[in-house]
Protein backbone atom coordinates (compact mmCIF):
# COMPACT_ATOMS: atom_id res chain seq x y z
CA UNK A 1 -51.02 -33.54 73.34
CA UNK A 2 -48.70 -35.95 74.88
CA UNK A 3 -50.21 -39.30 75.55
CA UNK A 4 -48.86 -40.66 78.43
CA UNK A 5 -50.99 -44.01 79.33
CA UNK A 6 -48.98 -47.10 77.70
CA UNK A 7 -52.22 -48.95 77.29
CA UNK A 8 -53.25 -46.05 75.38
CA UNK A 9 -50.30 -46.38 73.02
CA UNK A 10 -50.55 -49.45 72.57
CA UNK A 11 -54.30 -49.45 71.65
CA UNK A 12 -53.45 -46.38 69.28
CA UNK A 13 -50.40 -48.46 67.70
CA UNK A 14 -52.40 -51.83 67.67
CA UNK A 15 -55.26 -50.03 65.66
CA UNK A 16 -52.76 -48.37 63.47
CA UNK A 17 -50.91 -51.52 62.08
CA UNK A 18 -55.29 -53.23 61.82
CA UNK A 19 -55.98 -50.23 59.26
CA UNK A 20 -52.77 -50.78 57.84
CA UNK A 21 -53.08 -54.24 56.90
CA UNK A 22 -57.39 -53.41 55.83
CA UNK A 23 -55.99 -50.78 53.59
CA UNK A 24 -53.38 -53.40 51.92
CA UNK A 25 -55.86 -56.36 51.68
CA UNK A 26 -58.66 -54.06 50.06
CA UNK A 27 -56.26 -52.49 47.79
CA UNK A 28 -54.87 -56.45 46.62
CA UNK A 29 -58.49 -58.26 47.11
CA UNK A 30 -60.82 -55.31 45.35
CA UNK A 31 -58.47 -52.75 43.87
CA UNK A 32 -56.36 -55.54 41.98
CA UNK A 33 -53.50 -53.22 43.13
CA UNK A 34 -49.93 -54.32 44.59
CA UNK A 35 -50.02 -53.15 48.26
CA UNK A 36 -46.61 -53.62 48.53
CA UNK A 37 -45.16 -50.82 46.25
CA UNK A 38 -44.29 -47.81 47.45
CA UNK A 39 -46.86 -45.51 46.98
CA UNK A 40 -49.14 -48.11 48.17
CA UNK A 41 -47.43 -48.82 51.37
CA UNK A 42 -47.10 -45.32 52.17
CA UNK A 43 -50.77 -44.58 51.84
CA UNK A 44 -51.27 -47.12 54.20
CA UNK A 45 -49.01 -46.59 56.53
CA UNK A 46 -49.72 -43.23 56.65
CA UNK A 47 -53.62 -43.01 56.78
CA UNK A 48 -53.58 -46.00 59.52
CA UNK A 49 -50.58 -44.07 61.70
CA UNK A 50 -53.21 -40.86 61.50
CA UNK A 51 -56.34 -42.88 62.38
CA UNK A 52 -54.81 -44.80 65.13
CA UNK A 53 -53.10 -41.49 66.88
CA UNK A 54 -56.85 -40.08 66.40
CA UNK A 55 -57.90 -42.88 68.22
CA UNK A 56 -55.07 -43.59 71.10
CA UNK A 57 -56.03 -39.52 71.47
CA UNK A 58 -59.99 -40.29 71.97
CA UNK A 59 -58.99 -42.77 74.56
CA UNK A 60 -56.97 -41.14 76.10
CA UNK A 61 -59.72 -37.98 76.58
CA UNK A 62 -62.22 -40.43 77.70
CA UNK A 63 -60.50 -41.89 80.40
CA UNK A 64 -59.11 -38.82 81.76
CA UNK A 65 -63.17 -37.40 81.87
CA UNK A 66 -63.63 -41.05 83.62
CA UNK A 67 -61.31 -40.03 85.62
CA UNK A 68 -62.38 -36.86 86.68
CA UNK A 69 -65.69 -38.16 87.09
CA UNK A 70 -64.59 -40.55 89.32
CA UNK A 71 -62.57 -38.07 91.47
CA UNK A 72 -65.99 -36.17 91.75
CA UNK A 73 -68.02 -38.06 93.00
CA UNK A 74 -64.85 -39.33 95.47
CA UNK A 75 -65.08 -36.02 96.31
CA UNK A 76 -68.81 -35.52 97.08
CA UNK A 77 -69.11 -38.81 99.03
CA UNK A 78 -66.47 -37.80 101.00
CA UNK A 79 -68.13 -34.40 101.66
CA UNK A 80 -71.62 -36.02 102.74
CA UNK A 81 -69.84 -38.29 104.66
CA UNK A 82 -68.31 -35.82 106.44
CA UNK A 83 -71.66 -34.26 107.41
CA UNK A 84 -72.69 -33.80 110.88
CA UNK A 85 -75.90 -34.10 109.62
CA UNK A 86 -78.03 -37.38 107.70
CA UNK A 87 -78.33 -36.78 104.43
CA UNK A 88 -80.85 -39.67 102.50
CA UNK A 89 -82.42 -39.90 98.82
CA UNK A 90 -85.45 -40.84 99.20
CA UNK A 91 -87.80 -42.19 96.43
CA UNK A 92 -92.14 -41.05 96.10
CA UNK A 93 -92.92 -43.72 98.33
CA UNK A 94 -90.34 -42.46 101.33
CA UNK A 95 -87.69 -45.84 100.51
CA UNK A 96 -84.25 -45.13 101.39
CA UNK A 97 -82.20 -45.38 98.27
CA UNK A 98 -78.99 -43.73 99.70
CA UNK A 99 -77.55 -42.17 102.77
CA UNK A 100 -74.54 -40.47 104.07
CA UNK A 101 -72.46 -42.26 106.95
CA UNK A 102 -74.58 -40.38 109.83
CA UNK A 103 -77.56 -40.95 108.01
CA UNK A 104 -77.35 -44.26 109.49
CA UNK A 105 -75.49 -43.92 112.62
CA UNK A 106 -77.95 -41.74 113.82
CA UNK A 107 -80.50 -43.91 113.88
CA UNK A 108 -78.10 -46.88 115.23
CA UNK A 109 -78.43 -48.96 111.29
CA UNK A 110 -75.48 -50.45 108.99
CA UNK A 111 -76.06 -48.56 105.71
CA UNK A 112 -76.76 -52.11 104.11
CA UNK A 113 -79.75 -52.65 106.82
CA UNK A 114 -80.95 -48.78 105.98
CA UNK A 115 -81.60 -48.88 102.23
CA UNK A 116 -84.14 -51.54 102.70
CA UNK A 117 -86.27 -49.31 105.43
CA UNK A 118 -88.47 -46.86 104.57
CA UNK A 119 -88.97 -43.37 106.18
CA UNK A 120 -92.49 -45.03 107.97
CA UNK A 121 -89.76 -46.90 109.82
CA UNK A 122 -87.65 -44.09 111.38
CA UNK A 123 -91.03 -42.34 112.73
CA UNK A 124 -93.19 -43.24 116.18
CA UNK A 125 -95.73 -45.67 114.79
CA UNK A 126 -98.53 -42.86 115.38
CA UNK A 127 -97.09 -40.99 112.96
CA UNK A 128 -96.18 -43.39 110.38
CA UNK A 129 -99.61 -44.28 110.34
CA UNK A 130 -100.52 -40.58 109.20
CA UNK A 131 -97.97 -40.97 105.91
CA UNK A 132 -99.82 -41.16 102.82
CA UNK A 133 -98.14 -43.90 100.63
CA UNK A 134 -96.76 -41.61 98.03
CA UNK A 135 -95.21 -38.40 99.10
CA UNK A 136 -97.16 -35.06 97.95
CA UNK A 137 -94.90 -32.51 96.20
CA UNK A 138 -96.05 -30.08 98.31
CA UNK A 139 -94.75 -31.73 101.60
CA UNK A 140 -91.09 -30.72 100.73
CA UNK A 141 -90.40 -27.42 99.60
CA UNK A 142 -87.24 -26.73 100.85
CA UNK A 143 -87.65 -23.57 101.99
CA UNK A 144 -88.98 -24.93 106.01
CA UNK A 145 -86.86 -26.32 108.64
CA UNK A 146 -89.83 -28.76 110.27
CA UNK A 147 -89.16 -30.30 113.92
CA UNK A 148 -90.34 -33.43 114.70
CA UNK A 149 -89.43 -36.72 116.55
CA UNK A 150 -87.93 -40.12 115.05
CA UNK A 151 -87.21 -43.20 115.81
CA UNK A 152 -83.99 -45.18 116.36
CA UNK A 153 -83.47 -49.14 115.90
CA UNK A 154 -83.60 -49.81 119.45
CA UNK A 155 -87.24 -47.90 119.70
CA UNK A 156 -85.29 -44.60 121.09
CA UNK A 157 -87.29 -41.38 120.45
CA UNK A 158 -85.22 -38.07 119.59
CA UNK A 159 -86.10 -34.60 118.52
CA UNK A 160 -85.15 -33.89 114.83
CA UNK A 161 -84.90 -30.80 112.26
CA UNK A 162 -85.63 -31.58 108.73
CA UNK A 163 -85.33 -30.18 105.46
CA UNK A 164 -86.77 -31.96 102.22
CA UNK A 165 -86.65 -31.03 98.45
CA UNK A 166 -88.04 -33.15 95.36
CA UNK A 167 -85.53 -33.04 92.11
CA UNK A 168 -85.36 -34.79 88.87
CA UNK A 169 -82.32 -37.78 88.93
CA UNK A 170 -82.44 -39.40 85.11
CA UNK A 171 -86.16 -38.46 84.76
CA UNK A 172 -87.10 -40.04 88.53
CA UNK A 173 -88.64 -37.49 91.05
CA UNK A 174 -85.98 -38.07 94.14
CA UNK A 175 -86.39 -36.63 97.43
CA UNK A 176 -83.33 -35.02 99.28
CA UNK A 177 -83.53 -34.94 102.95
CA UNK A 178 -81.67 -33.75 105.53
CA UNK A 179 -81.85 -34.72 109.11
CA UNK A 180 -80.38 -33.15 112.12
CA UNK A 181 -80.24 -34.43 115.61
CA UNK A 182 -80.93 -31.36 117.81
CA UNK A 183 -81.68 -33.51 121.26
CA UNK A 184 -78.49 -31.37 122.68
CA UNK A 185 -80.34 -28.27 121.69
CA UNK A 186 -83.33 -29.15 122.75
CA UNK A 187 -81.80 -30.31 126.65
CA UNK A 188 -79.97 -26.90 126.75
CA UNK A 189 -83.52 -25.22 125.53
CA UNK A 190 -84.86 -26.92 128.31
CA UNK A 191 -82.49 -25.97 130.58
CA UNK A 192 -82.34 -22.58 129.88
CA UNK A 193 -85.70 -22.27 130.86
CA UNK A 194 -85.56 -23.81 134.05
CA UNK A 195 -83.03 -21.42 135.10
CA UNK A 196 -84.80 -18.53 133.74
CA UNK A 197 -87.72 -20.07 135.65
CA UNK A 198 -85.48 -20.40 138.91
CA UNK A 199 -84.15 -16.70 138.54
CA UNK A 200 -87.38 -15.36 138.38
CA UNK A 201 -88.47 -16.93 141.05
CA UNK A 202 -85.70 -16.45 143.14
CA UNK A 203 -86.21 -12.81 142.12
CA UNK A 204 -89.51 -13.07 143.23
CA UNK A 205 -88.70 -13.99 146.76
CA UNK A 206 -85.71 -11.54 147.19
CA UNK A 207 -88.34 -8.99 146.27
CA UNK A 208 -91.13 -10.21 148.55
CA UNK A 209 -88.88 -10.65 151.39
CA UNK A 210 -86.86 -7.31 151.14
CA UNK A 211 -90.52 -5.31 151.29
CA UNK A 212 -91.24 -7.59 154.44
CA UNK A 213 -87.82 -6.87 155.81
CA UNK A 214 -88.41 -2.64 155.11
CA UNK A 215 -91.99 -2.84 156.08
CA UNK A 216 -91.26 -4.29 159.50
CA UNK A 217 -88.44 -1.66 160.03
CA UNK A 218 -91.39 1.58 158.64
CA UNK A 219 -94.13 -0.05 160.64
CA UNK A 220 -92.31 -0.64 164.60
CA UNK A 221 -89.90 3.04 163.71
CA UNK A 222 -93.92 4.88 163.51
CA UNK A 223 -94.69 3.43 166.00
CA UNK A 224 -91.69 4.62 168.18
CA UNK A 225 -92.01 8.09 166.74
CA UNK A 226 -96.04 8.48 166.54
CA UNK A 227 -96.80 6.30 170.28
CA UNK A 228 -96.52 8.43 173.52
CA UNK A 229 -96.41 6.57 176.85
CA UNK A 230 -94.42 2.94 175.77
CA UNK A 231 -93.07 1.31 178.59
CA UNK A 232 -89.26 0.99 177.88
CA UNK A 233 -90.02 -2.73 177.78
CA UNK A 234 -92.14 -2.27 174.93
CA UNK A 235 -89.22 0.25 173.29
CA UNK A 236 -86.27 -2.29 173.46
CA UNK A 237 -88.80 -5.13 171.61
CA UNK A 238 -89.72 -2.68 168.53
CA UNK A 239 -86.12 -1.59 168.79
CA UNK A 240 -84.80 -5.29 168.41
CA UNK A 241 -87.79 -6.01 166.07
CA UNK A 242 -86.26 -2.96 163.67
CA UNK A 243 -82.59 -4.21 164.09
CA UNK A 244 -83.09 -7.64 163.43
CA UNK A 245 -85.21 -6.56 160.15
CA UNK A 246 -82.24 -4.05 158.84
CA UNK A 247 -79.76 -6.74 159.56
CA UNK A 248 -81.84 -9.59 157.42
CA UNK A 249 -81.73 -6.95 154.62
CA UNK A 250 -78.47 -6.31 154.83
CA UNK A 251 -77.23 -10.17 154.50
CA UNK A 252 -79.65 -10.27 151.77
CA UNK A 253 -78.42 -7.43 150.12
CA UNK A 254 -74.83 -8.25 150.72
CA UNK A 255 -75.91 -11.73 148.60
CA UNK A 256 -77.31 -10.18 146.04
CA UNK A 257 -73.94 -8.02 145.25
CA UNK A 258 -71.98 -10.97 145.70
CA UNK A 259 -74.01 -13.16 143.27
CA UNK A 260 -74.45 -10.44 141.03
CA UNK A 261 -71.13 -10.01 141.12
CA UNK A 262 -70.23 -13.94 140.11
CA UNK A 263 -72.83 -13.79 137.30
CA UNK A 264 -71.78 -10.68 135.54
CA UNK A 265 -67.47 -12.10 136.04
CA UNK A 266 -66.87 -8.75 137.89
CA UNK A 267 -64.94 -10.60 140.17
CA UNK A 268 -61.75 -12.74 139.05
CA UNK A 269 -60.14 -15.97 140.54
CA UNK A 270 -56.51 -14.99 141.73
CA UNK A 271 -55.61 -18.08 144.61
CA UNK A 272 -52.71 -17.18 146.97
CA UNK A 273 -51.54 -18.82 149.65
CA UNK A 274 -53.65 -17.28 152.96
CA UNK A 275 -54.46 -18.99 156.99
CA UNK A 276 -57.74 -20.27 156.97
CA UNK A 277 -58.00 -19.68 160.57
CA UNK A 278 -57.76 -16.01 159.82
CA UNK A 279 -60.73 -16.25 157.35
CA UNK A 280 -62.91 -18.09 159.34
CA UNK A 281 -62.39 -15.15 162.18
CA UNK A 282 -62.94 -12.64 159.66
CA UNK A 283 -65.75 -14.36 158.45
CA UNK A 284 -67.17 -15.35 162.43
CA UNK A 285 -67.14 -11.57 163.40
CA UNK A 286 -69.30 -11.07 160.62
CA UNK A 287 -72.26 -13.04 162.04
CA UNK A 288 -71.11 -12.62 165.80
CA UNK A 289 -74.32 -10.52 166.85
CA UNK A 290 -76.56 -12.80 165.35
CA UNK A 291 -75.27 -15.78 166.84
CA UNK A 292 -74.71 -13.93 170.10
CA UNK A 293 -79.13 -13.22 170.23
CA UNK A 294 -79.41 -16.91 170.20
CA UNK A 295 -76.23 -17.82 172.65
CA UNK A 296 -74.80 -20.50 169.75
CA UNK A 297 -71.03 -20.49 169.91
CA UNK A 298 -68.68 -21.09 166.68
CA UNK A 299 -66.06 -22.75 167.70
CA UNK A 300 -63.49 -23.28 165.14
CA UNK A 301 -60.79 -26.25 165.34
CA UNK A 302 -58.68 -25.15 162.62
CA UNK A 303 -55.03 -25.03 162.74
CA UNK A 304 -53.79 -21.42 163.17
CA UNK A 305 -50.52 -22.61 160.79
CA UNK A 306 -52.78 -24.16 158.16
CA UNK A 307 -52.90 -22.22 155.08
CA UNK A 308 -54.32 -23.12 151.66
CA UNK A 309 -54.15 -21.78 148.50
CA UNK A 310 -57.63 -20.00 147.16
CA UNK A 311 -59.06 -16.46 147.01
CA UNK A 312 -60.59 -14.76 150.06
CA UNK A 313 -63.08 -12.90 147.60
CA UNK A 314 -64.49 -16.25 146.89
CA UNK A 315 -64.48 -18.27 150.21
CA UNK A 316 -65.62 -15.74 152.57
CA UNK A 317 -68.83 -15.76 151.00
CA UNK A 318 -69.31 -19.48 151.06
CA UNK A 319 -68.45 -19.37 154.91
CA UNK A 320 -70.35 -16.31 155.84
CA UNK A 321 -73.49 -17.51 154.13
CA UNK A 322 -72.85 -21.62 156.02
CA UNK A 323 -72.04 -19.96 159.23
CA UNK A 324 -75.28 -17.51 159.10
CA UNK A 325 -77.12 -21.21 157.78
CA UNK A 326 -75.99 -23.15 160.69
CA UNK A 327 -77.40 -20.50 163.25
CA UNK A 328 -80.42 -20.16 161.71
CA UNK A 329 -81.44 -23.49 162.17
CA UNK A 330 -79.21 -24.14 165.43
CA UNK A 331 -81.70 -24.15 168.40
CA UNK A 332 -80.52 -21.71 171.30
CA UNK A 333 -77.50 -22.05 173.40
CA UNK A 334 -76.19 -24.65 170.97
CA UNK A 335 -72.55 -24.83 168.87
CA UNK A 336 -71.25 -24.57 165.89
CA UNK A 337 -68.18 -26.63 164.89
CA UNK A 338 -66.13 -25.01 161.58
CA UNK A 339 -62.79 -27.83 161.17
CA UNK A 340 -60.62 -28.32 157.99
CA UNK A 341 -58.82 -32.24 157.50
CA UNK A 342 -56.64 -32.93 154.22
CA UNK A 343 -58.47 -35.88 152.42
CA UNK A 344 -56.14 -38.88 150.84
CA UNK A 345 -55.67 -37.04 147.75
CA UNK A 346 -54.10 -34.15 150.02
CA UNK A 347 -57.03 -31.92 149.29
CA UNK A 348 -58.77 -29.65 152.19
CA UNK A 349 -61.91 -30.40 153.44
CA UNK A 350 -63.56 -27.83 155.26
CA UNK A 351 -66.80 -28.32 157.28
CA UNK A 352 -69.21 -26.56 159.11
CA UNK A 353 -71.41 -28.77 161.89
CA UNK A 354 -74.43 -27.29 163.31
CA UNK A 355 -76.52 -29.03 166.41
CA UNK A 356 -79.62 -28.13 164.98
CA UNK A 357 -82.92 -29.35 162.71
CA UNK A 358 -81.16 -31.00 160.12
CA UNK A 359 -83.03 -32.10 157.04
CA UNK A 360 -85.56 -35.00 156.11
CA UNK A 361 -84.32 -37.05 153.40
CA UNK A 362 -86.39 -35.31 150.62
CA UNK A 363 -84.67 -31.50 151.59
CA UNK A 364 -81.33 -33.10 151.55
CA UNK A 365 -81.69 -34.36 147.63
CA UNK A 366 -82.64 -31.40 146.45
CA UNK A 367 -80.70 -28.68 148.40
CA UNK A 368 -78.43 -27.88 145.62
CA UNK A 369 -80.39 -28.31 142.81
CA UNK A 370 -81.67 -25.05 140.26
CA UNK A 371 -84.69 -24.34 140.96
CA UNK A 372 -85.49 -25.27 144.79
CA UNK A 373 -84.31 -22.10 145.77
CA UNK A 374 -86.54 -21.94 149.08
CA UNK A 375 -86.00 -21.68 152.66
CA UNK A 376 -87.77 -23.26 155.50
CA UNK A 377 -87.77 -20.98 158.39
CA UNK A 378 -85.47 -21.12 160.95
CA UNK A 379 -85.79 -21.95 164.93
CA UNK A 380 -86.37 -18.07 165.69
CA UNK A 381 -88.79 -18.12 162.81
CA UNK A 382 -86.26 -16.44 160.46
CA UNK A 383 -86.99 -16.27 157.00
CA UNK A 384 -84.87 -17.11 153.78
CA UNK A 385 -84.52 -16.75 150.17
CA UNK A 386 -82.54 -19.97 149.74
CA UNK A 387 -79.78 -17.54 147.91
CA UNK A 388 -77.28 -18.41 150.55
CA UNK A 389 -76.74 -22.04 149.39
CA UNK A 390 -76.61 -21.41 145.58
CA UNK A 391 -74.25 -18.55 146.21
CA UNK A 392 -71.68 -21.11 148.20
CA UNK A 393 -72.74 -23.39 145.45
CA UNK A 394 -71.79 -20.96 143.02
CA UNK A 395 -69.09 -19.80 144.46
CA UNK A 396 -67.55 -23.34 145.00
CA UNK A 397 -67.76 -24.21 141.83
CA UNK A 398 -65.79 -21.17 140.51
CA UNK A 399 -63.14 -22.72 143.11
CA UNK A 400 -62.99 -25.80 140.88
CA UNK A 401 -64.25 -27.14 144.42
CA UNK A 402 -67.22 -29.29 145.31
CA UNK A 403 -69.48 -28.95 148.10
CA UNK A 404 -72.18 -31.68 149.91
CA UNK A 405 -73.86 -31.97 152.75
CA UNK A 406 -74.69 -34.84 155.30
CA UNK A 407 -78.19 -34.60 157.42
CA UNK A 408 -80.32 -35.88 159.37
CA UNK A 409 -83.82 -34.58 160.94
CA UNK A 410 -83.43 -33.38 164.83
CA UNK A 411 -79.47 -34.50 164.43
CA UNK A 412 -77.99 -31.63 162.80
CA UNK A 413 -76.31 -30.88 159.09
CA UNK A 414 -72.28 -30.91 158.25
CA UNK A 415 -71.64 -29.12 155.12
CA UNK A 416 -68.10 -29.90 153.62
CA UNK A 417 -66.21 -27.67 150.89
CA UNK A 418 -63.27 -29.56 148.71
CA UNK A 419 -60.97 -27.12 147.78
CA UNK A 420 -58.55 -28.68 145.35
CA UNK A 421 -55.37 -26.85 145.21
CA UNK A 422 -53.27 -25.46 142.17
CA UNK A 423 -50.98 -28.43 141.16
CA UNK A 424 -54.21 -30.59 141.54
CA UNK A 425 -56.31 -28.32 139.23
CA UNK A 426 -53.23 -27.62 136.86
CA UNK A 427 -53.09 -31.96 136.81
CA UNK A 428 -49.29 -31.54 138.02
């Protein structure tokens, strides 16, 4: 083995020429013998070159395991330090002896200022008060994720996952724990379940009005077929009672594909350049005989040479379902105002102005938001499932647009779409 360290060397050299001269003074001081002849001399230079390349070679071994056992433990600080998670050793009586860099961020500590806390001081105060002062065994197995809630420096309460196990360091029982913020799991947990909520009861409203819809439309057709005698009076009103009920079911229906369509990415964004005055015809013809039984006009003051870029398959919707809003709560005889104006960032702003109820205050903060899904009814007394709004909510959004509305009760509601176009989404 080549011994490469020069402070090795020279200790192995230095400890060479020590024997050396031990081996010459015993042999002159006990041995009576001349050190300095030959033989002599050779002994002892040759026994104290052996000795000290046996010990240069010892030194050399133990540094290099030094060495290595420095580079280890480089190693596994740098590997709990990496850890998205705290990792602490703990002693019987919960006192931080050592943590990872998280271990103390997550609670908002220095390191120094953790390791003199105690695990009492991370918890609520209820619950510290329910630690016994020396840990039971039993309490950390390491076979159970437990979930519980901690506490930061500045008295902030979180949701935690923890894992614990007792082992032996140098004959001390240690406890290794392991600590994981899950407050972002826990929000989308949350979350998740208010939209499952919101689904089902949005289900549960599509469902309840679609029977009323089809019942109305079974109930006044038996009565045209099974009645003898009606006055034609009394014919056109169960006739227009039917229509009206097949044509609620139909926009509801025609929702339900579209949403179900969004939710299930059926249908794909593709923007092209198109006129938005042709749209909002297309989309005006649509709900022509509806507004025509309540004598609101739509009067649109678009351009007919303005054209933006988006996708029909996603805008009609959105305008259909604020066009059929706006008469519903329009009062009779009244108008409807659809106008587009390019905003100082050069983005279009379409609105649609109605003249009718508008909204208190209270509607008009939570119009948008998952889980109001519900529909006052309108001036004629028609009926809603609020799925309109969250489809051109929806639907927006999958524009990379944003929509709001401005309201007032007895003045009226303005609903206004931002459709950012492609070099403004692309960030060109």
């Amino acid at each position: 083995m080549r011994i490469k360290s020069k402070p090795v060397l020279f200790t192995g050299i230095t400890s060479g020429i020590s024997i050396i001269f031990l081996l010459s003074f015993i042999q002159f001081l006990f041995l009576k013998i001349n050190p300095f002849t030959f033989p002599s001399l050779a002994l002892s230079i040759v026994f104290g070159g052996i000795t000290g390349f046996f010990i240069a070679l010892l030194i050399n071994k133990n540094q290099k395991k030094n060495r290595s056992i420095q580079e280890s433990e480089i190693k596994f600080r740098t590997l709990i330090d990496l850890s998205l998670d705290g990792i602490y050793v703990e002693n019987e009586r919960g006192e931080i002896l050592d943590c990872n860099t998280m271990g103390h961020k997550m609670f908002g500590y220095t390191r120094e200022e953790m390791l003199q806390l105690s695990i009492r001081d991370l918890v609520p105060d209820e619950f510290a008060e329910m630690l016994p002062d020396v840990i039971p065994e039993e309490m950390a197995t390491g076979e159970v994720y437990v979930e519980r809630v901690n506490k930061k420096k500045d008295g902030t309460i979180f949701p935690t996952e923890i894992n614990t196990k007792f082992i032996n360091l140098n004959g001390d029982k240690r406890l290794i724990v392991y600590v994981r913020d899950i407050t972002e799991r826990k929000k989308a947990e949350n979350e998740l379940r208010e939209l499952i909520a919101s689904k089902n009861k949005l289900f549960s409203v599509i469902g309840h009005d679609l029977r009323g819809f089809y019942s109305n439309i079974v109930s006044f057709s038996d009565i045209l077929l099974t009645e003898s005698g009606l006055e034609k009076e009394q014919d056109q009103q169960f006739l227009s009672h039917i229509q009206q009920s097949a044509k609620q079911a139909d926009e509801l229906l025609q929702n339900i594909l579209d949403w179900a369509s969004l939710e299930t990415n059926q249908i794909k964004f593709n923007p092209v350049l198109v006129s938005l005055s042709k749209i909002i015809g297309e989309v005006s013809l649509q709900v022509s005989n509806r507004a025509e039984l309540k004598g609101v006009r739509i009067i649109s003051q678009v351009p007919d040479d303005l054209s933006i870029y988006t996708d029909k398959k996603f805008l009609g919707p959105i305008l259909r379902n604020l066009l059929a809003n706006a008469i519903k709560y329009s009062f009779e005889k009244g108008n409807i105002y659809i106008d587009c104006q390019i905003n100082e960032n050069g983005t279009p702003v379409i609105s649609v102005k109605d003249e009718g109820t508008g909204m208190n205050p209270d509607k008009l903060q939570n119009i948008f938001r998952e889980g109001t899904a519900e529909s006052l009814p309108g001036t004629g007394n028609e009926k809603g499932t609020g799925l309109g709004l969250k489809i051109c909510k929806d639907f927006t959004e999958k524009l990379k647009g944003n929509i709001y509305v401005e309201s007032a009760t007895g003045k009226g509601s303005t609903f206004y779409i931002e459709l950012p176009q492609p070099q403004q989404t692309n960030g060109k």
